[in-house]
PDB file of N, CA and C in Angstrom:
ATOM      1  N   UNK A   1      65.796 -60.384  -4.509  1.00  0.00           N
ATOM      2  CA  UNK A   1      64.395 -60.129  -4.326  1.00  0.00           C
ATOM      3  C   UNK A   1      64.132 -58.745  -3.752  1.00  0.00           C
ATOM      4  N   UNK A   2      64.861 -57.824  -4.000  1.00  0.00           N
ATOM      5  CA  UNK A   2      64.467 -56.414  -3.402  1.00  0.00           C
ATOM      6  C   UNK A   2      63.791 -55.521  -4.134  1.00  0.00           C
ATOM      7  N   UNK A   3      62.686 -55.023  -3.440  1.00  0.00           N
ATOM      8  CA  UNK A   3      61.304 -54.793  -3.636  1.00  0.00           C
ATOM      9  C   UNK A   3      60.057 -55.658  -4.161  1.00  0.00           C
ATOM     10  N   UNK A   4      60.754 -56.962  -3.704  1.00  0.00           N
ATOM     11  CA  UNK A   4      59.124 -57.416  -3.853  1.00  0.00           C
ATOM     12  C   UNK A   4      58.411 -57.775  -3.077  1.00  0.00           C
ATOM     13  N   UNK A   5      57.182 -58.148  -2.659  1.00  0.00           N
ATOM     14  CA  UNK A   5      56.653 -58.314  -1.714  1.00  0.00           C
ATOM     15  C   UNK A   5      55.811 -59.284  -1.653  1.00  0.00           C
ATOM     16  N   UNK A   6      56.253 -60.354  -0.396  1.00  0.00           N
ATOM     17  CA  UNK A   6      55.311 -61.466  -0.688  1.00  0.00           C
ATOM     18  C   UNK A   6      53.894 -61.554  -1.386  1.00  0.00           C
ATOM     19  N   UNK A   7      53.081 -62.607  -1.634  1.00  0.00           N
ATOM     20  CA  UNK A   7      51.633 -62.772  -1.762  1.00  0.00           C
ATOM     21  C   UNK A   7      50.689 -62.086  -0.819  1.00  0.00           C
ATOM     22  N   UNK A   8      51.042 -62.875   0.662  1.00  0.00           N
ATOM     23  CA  UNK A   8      50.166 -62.590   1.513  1.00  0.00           C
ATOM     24  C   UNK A   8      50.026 -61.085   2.277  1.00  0.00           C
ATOM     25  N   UNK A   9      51.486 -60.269   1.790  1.00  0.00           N
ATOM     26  CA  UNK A   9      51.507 -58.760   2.141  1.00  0.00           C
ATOM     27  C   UNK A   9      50.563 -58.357   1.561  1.00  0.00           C
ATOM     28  N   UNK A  10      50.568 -58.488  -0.078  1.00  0.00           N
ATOM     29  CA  UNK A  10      49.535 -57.657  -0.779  1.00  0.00           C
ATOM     30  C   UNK A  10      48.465 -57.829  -0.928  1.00  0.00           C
ATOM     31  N   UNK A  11      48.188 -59.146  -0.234  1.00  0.00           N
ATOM     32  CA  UNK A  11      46.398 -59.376  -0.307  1.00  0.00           C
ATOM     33  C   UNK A  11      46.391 -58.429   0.728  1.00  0.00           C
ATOM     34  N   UNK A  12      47.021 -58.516   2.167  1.00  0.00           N
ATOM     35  CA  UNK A  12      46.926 -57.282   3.610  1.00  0.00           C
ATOM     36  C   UNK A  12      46.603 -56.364   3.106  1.00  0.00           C
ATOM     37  N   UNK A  13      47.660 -55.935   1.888  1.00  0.00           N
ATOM     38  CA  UNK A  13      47.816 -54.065   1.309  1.00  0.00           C
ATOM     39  C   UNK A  13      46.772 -53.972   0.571  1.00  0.00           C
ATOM     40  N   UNK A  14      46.001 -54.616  -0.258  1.00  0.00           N
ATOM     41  CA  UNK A  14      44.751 -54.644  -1.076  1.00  0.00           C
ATOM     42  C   UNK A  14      43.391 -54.419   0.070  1.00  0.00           C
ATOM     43  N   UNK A  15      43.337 -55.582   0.872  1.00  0.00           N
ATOM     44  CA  UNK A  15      42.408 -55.384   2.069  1.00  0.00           C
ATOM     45  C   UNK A  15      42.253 -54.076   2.606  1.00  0.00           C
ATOM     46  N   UNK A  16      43.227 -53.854   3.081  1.00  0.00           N
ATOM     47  CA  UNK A  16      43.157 -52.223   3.926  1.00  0.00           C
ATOM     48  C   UNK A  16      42.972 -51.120   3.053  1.00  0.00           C
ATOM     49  N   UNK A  17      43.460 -51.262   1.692  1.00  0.00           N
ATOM     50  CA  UNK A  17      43.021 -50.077   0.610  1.00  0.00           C
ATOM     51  C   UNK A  17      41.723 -50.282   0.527  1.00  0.00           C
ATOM     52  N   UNK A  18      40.998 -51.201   0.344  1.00  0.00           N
ATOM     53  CA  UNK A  18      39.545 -51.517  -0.319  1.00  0.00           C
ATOM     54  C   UNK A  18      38.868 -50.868   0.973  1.00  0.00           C
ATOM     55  N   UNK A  19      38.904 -51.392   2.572  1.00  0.00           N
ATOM     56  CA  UNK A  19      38.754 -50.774   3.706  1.00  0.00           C
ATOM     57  C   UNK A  19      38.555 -49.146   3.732  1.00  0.00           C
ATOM     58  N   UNK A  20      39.799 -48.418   3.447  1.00  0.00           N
ATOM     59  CA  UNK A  20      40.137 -47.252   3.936  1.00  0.00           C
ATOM     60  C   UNK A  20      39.049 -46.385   2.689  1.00  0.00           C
ATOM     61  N   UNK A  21      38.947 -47.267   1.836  1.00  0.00           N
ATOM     62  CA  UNK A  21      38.406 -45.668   0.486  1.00  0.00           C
ATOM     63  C   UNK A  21      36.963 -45.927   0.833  1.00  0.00           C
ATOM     64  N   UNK A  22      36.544 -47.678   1.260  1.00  0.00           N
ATOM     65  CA  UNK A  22      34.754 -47.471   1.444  1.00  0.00           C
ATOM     66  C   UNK A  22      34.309 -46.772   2.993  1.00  0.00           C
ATOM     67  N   UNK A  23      35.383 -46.545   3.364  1.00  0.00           N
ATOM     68  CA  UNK A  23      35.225 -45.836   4.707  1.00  0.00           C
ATOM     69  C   UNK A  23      35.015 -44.437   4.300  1.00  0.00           C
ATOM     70  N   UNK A  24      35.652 -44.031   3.352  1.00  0.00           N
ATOM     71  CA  UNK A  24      35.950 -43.249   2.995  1.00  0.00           C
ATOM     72  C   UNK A  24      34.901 -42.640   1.876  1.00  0.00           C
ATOM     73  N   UNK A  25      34.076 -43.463   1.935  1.00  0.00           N
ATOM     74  CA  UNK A  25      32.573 -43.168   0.725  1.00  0.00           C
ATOM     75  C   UNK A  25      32.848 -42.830  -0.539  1.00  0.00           C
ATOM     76  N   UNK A  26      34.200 -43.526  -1.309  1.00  0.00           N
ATOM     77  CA  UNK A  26      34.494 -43.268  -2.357  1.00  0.00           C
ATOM     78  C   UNK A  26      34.908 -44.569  -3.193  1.00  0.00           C
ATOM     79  N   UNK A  27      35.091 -44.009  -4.858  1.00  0.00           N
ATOM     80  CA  UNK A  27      35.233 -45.074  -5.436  1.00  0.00           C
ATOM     81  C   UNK A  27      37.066 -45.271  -5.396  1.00  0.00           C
ATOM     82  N   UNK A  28      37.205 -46.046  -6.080  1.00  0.00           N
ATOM     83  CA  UNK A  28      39.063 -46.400  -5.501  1.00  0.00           C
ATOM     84  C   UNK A  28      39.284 -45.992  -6.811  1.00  0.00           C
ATOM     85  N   UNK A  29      40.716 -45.251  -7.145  1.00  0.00           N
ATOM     86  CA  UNK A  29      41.370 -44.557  -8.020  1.00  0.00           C
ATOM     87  C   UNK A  29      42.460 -45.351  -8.409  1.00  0.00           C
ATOM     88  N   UNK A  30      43.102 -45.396  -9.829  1.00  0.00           N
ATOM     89  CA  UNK A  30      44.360 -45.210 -10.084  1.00  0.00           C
ATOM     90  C   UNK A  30      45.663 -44.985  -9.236  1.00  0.00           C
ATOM     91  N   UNK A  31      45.174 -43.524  -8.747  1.00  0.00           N
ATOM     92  CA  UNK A  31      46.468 -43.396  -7.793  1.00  0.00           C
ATOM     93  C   UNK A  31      46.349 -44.299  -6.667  1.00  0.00           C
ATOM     94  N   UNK A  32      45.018 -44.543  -5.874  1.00  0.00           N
ATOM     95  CA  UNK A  32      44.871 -45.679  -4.978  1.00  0.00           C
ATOM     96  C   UNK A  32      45.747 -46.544  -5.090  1.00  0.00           C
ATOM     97  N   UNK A  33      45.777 -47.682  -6.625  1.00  0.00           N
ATOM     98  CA  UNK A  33      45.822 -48.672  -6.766  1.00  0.00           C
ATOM     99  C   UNK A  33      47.694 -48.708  -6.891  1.00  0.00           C
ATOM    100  N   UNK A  34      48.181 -47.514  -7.296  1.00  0.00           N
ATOM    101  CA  UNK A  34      49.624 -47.067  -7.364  1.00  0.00           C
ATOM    102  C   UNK A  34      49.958 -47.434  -6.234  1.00  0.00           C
ATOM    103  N   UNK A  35      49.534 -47.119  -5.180  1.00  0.00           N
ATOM    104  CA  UNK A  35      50.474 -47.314  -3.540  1.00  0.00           C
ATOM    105  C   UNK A  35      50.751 -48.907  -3.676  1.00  0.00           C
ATOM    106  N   UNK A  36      49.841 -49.961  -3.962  1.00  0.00           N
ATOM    107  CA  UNK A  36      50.239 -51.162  -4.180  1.00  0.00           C
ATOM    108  C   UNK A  36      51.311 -51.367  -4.770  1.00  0.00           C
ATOM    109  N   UNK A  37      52.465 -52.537  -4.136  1.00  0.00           N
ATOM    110  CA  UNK A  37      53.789 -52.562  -4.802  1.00  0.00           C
ATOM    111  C   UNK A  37      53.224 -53.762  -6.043  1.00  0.00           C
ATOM    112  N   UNK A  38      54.263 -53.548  -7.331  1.00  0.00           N
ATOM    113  CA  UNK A  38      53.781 -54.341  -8.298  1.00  0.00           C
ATOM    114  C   UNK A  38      54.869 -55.334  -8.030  1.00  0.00           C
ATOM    115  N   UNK A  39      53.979 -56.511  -8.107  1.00  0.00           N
ATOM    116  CA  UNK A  39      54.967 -57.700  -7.493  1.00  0.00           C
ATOM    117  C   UNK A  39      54.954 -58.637  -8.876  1.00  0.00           C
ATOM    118  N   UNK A  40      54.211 -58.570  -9.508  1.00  0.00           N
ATOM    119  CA  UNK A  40      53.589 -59.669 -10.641  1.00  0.00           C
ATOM    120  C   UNK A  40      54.736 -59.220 -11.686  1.00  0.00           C
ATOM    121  N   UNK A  41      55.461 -60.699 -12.219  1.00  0.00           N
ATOM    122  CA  UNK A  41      56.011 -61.092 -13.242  1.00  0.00           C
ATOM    123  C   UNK A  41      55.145 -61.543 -14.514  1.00  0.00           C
ATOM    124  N   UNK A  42      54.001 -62.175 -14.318  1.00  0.00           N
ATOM    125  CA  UNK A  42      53.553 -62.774 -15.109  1.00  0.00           C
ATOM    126  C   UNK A  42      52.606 -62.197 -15.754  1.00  0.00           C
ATOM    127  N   UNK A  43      52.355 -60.793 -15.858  1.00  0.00           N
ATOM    128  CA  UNK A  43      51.537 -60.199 -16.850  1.00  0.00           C
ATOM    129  C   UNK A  43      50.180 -60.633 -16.057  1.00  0.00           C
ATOM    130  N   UNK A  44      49.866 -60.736 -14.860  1.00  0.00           N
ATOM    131  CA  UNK A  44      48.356 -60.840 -14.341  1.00  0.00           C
ATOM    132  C   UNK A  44      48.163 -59.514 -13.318  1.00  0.00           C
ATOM    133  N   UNK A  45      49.024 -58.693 -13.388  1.00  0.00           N
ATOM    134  CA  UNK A  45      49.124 -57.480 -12.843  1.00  0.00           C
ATOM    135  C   UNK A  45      47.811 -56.344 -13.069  1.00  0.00           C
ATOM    136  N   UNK A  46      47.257 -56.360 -13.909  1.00  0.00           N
ATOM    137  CA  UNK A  46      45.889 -55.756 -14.650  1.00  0.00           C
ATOM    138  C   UNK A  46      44.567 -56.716 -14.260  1.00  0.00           C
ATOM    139  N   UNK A  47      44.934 -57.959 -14.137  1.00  0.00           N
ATOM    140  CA  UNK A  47      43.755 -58.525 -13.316  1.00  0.00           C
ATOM    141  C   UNK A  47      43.846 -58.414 -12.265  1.00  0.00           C
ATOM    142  N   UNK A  48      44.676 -58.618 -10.877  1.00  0.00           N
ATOM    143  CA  UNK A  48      44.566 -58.299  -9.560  1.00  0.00           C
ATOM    144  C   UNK A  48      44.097 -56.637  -9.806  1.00  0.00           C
ATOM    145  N   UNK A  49      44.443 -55.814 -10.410  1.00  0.00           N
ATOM    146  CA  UNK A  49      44.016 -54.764  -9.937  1.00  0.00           C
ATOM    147  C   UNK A  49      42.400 -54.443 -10.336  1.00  0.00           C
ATOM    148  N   UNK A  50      42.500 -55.124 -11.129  1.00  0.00           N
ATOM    149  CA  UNK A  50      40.647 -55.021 -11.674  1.00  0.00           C
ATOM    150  C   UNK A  50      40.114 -55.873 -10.613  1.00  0.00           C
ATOM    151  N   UNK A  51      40.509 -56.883 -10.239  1.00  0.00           N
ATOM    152  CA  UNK A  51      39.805 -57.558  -9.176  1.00  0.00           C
ATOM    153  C   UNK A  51      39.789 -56.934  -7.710  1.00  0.00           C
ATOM    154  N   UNK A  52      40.782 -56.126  -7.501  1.00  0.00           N
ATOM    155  CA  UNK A  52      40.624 -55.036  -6.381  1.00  0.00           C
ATOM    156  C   UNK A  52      39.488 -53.878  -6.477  1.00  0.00           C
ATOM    157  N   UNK A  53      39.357 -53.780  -7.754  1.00  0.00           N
ATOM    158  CA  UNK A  53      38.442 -52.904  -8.036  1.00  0.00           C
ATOM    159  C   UNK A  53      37.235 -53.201  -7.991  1.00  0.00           C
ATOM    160  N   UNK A  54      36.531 -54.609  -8.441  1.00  0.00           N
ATOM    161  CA  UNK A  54      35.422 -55.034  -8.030  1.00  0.00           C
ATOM    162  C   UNK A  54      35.587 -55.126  -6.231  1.00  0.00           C
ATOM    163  N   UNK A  55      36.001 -55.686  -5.704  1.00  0.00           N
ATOM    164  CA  UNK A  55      35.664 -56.116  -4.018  1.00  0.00           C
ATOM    165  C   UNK A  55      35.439 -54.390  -3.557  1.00  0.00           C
ATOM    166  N   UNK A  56      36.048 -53.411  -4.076  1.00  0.00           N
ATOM    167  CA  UNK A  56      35.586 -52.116  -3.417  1.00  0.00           C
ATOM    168  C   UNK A  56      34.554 -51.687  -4.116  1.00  0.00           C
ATOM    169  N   UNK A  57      33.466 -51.897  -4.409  1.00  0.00           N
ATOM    170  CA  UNK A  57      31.883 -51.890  -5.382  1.00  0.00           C
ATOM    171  C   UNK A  57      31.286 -52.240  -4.071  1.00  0.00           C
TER     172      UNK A  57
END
């Protein structure tokens, strides 16, 4: 299991990104969404990140 990272890390790591960029008075980027480790096997990897992308709206 090296480099992956539990569930509940990356909801943390999603939280604090969505946090830091509306603090930040901006919209969240690509590269933003890069710092997130990709943990997803199952091809739902493009929906968590679209769904990160709505909660920072």
């Amino acid at each position: 299991m090296l480099g992956d990272v539990p569930l509940g890390l990356l909801d943390a790591q999603a939280f604090a990104l969505v946090r830091r960029v509306s603090a930040e008075g901006r919209e969240i980027t690509d590269a933003d969404l890069d710092t997130l480790r990709n943990i997803c096997r199952c091809g739902t990897y493009p929906r968590i990140r679209e769904a990160i992308r709505s909660a920072a709206l």
